[in-house]
Protein backbone atom coordinates (compact mmCIF):
# COMPACT_ATOMS: atom_id res chain seq x y z
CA UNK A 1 41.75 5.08 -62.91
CA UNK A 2 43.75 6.27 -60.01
CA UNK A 3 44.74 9.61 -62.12
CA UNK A 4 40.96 10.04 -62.35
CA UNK A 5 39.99 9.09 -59.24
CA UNK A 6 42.71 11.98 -57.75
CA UNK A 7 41.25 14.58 -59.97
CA UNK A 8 37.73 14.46 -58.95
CA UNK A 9 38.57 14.49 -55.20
CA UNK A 10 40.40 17.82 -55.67
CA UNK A 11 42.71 19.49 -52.76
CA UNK A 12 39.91 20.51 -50.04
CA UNK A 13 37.20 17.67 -48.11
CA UNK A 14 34.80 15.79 -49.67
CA UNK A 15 31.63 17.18 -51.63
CA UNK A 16 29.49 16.24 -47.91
CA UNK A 17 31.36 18.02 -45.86
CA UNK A 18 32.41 21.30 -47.62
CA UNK A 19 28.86 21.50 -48.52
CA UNK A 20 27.66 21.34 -45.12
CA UNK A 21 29.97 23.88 -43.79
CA UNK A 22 29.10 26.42 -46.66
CA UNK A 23 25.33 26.23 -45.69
CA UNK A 24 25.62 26.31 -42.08
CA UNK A 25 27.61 29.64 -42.07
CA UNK A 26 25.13 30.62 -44.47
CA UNK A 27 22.40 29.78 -42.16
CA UNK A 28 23.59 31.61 -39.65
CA UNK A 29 25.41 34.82 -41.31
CA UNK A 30 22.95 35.42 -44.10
CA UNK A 31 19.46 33.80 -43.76
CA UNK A 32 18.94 33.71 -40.19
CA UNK A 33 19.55 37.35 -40.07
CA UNK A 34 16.54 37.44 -42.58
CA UNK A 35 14.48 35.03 -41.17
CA UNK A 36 14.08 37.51 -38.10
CA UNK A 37 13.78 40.64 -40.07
CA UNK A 38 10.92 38.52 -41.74
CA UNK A 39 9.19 37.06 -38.46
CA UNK A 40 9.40 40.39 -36.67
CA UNK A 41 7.97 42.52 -39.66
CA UNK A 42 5.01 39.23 -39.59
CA UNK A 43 4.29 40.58 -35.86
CA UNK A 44 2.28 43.44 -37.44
CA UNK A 45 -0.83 42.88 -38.63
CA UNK A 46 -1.31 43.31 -43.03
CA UNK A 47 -3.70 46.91 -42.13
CA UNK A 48 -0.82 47.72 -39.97
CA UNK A 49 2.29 47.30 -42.11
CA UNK A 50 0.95 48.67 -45.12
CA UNK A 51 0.15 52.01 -42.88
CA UNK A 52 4.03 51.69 -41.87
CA UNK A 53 5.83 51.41 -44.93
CA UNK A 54 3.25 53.57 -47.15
CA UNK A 55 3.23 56.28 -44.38
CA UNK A 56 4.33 60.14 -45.87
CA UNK A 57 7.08 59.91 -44.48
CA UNK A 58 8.57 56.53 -45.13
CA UNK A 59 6.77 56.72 -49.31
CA UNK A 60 9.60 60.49 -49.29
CA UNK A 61 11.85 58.01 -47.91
CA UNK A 62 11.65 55.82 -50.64
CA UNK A 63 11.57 58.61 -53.53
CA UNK A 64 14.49 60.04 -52.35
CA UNK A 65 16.30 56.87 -51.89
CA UNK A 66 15.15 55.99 -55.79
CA UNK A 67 15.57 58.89 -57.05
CA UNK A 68 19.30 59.65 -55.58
CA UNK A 69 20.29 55.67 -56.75
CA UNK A 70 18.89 55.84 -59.96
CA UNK A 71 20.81 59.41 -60.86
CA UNK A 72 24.31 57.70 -59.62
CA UNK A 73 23.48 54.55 -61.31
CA UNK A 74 23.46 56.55 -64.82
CA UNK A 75 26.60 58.18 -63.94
CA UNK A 76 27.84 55.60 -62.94
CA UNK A 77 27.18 53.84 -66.12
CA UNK A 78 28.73 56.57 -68.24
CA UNK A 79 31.76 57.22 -66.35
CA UNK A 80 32.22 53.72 -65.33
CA UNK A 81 32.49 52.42 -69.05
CA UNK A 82 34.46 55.35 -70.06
CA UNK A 83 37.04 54.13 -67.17
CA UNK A 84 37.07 50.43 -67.94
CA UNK A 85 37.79 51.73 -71.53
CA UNK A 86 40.46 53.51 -70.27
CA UNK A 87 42.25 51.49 -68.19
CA UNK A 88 42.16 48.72 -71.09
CA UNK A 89 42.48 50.58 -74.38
CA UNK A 90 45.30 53.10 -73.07
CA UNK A 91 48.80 52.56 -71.88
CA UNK A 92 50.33 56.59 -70.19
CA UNK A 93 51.64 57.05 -66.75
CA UNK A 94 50.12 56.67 -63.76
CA UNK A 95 47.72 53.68 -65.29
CA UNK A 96 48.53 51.40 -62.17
CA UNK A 97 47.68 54.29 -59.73
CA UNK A 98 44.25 54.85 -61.22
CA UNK A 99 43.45 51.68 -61.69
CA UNK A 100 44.07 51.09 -57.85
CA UNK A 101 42.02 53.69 -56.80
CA UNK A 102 38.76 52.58 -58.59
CA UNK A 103 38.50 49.68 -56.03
CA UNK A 104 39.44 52.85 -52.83
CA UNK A 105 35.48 53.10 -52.46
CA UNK A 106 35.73 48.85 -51.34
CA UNK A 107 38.58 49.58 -49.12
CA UNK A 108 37.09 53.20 -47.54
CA UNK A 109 35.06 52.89 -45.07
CA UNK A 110 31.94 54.18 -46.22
CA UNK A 111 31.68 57.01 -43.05
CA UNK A 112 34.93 58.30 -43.83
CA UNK A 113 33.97 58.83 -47.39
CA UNK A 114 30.74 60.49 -46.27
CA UNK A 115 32.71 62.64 -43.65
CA UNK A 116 35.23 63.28 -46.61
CA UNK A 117 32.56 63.88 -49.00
CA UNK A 118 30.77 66.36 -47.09
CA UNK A 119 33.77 68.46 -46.14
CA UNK A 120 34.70 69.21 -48.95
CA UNK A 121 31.00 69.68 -51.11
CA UNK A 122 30.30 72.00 -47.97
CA UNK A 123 29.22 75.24 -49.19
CA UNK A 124 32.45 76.32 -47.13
CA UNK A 125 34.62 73.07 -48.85
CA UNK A 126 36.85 73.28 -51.77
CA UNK A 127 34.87 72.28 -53.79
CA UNK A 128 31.40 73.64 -52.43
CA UNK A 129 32.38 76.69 -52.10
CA UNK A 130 33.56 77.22 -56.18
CA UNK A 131 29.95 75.82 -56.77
CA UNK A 132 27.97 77.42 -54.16
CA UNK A 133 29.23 80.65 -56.12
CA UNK A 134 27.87 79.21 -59.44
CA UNK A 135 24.41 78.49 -58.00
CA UNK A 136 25.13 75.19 -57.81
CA UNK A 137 24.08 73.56 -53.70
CA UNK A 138 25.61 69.95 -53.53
CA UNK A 139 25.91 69.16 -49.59
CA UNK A 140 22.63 68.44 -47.87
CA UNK A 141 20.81 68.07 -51.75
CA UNK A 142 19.20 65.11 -53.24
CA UNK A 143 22.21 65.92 -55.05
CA UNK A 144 24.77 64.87 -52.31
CA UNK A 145 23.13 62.16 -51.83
CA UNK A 146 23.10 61.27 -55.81
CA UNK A 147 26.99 61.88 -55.72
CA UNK A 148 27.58 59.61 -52.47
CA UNK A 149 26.14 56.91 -54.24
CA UNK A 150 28.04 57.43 -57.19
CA UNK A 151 31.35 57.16 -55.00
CA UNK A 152 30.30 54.10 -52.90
CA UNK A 153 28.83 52.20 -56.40
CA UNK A 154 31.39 53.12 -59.38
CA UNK A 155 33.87 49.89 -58.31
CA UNK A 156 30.92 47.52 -59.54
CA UNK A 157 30.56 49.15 -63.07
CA UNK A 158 34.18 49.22 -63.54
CA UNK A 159 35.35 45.79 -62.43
CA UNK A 160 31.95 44.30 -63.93
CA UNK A 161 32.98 45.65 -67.67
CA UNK A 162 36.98 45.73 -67.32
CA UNK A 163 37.41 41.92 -67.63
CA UNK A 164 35.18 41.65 -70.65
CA UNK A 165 36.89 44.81 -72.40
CA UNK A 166 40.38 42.74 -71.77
CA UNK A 167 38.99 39.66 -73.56
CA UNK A 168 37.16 40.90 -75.91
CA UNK A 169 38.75 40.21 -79.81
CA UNK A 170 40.14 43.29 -81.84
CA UNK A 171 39.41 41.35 -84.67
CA UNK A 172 35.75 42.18 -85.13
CA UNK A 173 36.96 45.87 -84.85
CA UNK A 174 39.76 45.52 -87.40
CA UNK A 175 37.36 44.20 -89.92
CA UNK A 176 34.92 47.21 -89.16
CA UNK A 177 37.88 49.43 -89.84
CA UNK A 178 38.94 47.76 -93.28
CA UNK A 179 35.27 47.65 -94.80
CA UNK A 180 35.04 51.74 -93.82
CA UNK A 181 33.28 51.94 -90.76
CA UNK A 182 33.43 55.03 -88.33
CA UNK A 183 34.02 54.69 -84.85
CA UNK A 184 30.95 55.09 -83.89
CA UNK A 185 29.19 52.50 -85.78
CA UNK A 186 32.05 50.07 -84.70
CA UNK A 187 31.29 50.92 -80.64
CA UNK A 188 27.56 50.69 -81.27
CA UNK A 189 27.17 48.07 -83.31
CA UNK A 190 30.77 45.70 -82.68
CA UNK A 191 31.99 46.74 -79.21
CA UNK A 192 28.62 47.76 -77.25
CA UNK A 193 26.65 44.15 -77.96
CA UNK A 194 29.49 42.41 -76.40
CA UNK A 195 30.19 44.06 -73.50
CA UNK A 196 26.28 44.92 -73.01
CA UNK A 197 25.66 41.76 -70.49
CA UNK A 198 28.43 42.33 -67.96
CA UNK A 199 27.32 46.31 -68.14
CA UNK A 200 23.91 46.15 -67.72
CA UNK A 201 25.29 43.58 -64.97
CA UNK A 202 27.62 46.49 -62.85
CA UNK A 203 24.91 48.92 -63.68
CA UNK A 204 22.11 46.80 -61.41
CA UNK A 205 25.01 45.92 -59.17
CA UNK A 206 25.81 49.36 -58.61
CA UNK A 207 22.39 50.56 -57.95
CA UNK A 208 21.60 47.44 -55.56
CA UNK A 209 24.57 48.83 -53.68
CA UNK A 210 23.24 52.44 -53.90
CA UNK A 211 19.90 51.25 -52.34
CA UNK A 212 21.48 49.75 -49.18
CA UNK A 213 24.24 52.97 -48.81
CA UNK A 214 24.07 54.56 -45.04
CA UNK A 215 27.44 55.59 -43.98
CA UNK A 216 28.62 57.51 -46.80
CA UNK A 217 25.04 59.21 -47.17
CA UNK A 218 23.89 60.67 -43.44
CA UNK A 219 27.01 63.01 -43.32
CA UNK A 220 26.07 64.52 -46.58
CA UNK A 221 22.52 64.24 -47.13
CA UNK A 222 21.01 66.76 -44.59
CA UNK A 223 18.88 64.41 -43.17
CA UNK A 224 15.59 66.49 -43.21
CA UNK A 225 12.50 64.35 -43.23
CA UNK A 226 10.20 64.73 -46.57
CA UNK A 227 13.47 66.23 -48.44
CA UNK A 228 16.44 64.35 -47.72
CA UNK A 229 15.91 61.70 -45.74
CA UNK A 230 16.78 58.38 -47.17
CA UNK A 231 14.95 54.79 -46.24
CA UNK A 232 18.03 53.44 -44.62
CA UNK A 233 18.07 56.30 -42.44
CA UNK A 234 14.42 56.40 -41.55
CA UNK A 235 14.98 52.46 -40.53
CA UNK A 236 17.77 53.32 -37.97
CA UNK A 237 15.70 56.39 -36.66
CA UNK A 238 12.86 53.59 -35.36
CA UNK A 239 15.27 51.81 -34.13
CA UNK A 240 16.35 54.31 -31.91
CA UNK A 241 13.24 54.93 -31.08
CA UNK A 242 12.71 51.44 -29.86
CA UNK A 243 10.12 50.98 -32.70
CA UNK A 244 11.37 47.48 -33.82
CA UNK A 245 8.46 46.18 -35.75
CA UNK A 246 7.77 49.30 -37.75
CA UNK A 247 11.97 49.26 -38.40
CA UNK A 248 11.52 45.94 -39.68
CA UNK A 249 8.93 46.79 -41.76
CA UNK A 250 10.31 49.81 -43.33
CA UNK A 251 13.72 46.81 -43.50
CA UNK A 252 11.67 44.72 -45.03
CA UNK A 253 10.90 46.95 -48.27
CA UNK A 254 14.41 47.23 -49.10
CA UNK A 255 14.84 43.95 -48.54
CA UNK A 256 12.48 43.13 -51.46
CA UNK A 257 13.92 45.44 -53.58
CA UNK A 258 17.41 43.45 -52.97
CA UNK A 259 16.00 40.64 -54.29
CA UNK A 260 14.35 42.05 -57.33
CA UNK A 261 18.05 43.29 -58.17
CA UNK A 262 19.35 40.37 -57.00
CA UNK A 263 16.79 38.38 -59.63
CA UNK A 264 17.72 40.58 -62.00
CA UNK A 265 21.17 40.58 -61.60
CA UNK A 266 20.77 36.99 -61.88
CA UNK A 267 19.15 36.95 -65.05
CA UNK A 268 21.45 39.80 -67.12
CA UNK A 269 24.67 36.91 -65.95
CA UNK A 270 22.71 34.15 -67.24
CA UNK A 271 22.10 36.07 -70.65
CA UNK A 272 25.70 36.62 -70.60
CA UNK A 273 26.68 33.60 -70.24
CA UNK A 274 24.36 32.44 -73.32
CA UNK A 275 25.65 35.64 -75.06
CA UNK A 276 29.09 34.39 -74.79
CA UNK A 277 28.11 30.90 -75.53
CA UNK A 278 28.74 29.23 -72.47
CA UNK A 279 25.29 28.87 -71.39
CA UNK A 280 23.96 25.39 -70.98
């Protein structure tokens, strides 16, 4: 009884107090934060916050923003699986080293990458100038701002699909093989199902993330209203202009749009759970 009685109290303080600790620092770090966005974006009236957030300017805001998120997101999703394959299927030199730098974008701070980013996608960079000659403009595009979100983002494919690719049986596979099935068939119809939770998982992650990016976006994007602009951006520029309640409006929008992710970010880790059969 003792032995049981030691197990359940575990090595940090009882269920009462680490409870209470947890939600008062997330009172105070995450929800009050909200619960002011919230009340000051309540000052306006409904007639007057819809004009604010579905003004020309803030509606370019948000296709840009979209628009730039979703086209990372799908790279993202490509590249990202084809790197967690990678760094779990294949064993060659330098393994460690890459597999360090897929986490640089966490450790980065996300105005050096954008600072990096733009230097050298400049149409004077090393890299923007090869493509300016192609016809190809990346710096102050929708494009730049596509391929700043990619950088920020990719971690949260990777890491998201990596740890199911490392547990995942060969067995399955080997049977595939012996009964005469191609590749193909194997990935599609063995591999893909299994892994499908955790990427659809990284995938909304990574987009989420993309939503929210600022620092590694305003050095690249151009910043010119109706064509590059991005919502984050837009938010900061009322703020500046002492324009709280319309910044907490235009706040406010992708704040919702972190919780739909958020919901359904929720949801794709509860179906993998069940997929995996350890849902309750």
């Amino acid at each position: 009884m003792a032995t049981a009685l030691s197990r359940s109290r575990g090595v940090l303080p009882g269920f009462g107090l680490t409870l209470g600790i947890t939600l008062f620092y997330t009172a105070i770090i995450i929800a009050l934060p909200i619960f002011a966005l919230v009340l000051k974006s309540a000052s306006l009236g409904p007639a007057e916050f819809w004009a604010i957030v579905t003004s020309r300017r803030a509606v370019a805001t948000y296709q840009v923003t979209l628009g730039a998120a979703a086209g990372a997101t799908v790279f993202n999703a490509v590249f990202g699986l084809l790197l967690a394959w990678v760094l779990v299927r294949y064993r060659f030199p330098g393994r460690r080293v890459l597999d360090a730098l897929v986490d640089l974008p966490f450790a980065l701070p996300t105005a050096v990458a954008g600072i990096a980013l733009a230097n050298l996608l400049a149409p004077t960079g090393w890299l923007g100038a090869p493509l300016k000659d192609l016809g190809i403009k990346v710096a102050y595009t929708p494009l730049g701002i596509a391929v700043a979100m990619a950088f920020t983002s990719i971690p949260f494919v990777v890491r998201t699909v990596q740890p199911v690719l490392e547990d995942l049986s060969r067995e399955a596979e080997e049977a595939a093989h012996s009964l005469g099935a191609p590749d193909r068939a194997i990935f599609l119809r063995v591999i893909m199902p299994a892994i499908l939770p955790a990427f659809l998982a990284g995938a909304a992650l990574a987009f989420a993330r993309s939503l929210g990016e600022f620092g590694g976006v305003i050095f690249i994007a151009g910043n010119r209203p109706f064509q590059t602009e991005i919502t984050a951006l837009l938010t900061f520029i009322r703020l500046e202009e002492f324009d709280y309640p319309a910044a907490a409006a235009i706040a406010t929008m992708i704040l919702v749009c972190a919780f739909v992710m958020l919901l359904l970010i929720n949801i794709l880790q509860f179906w993998a759970a069940r997929h995996s059969g350890r849902g309750g």
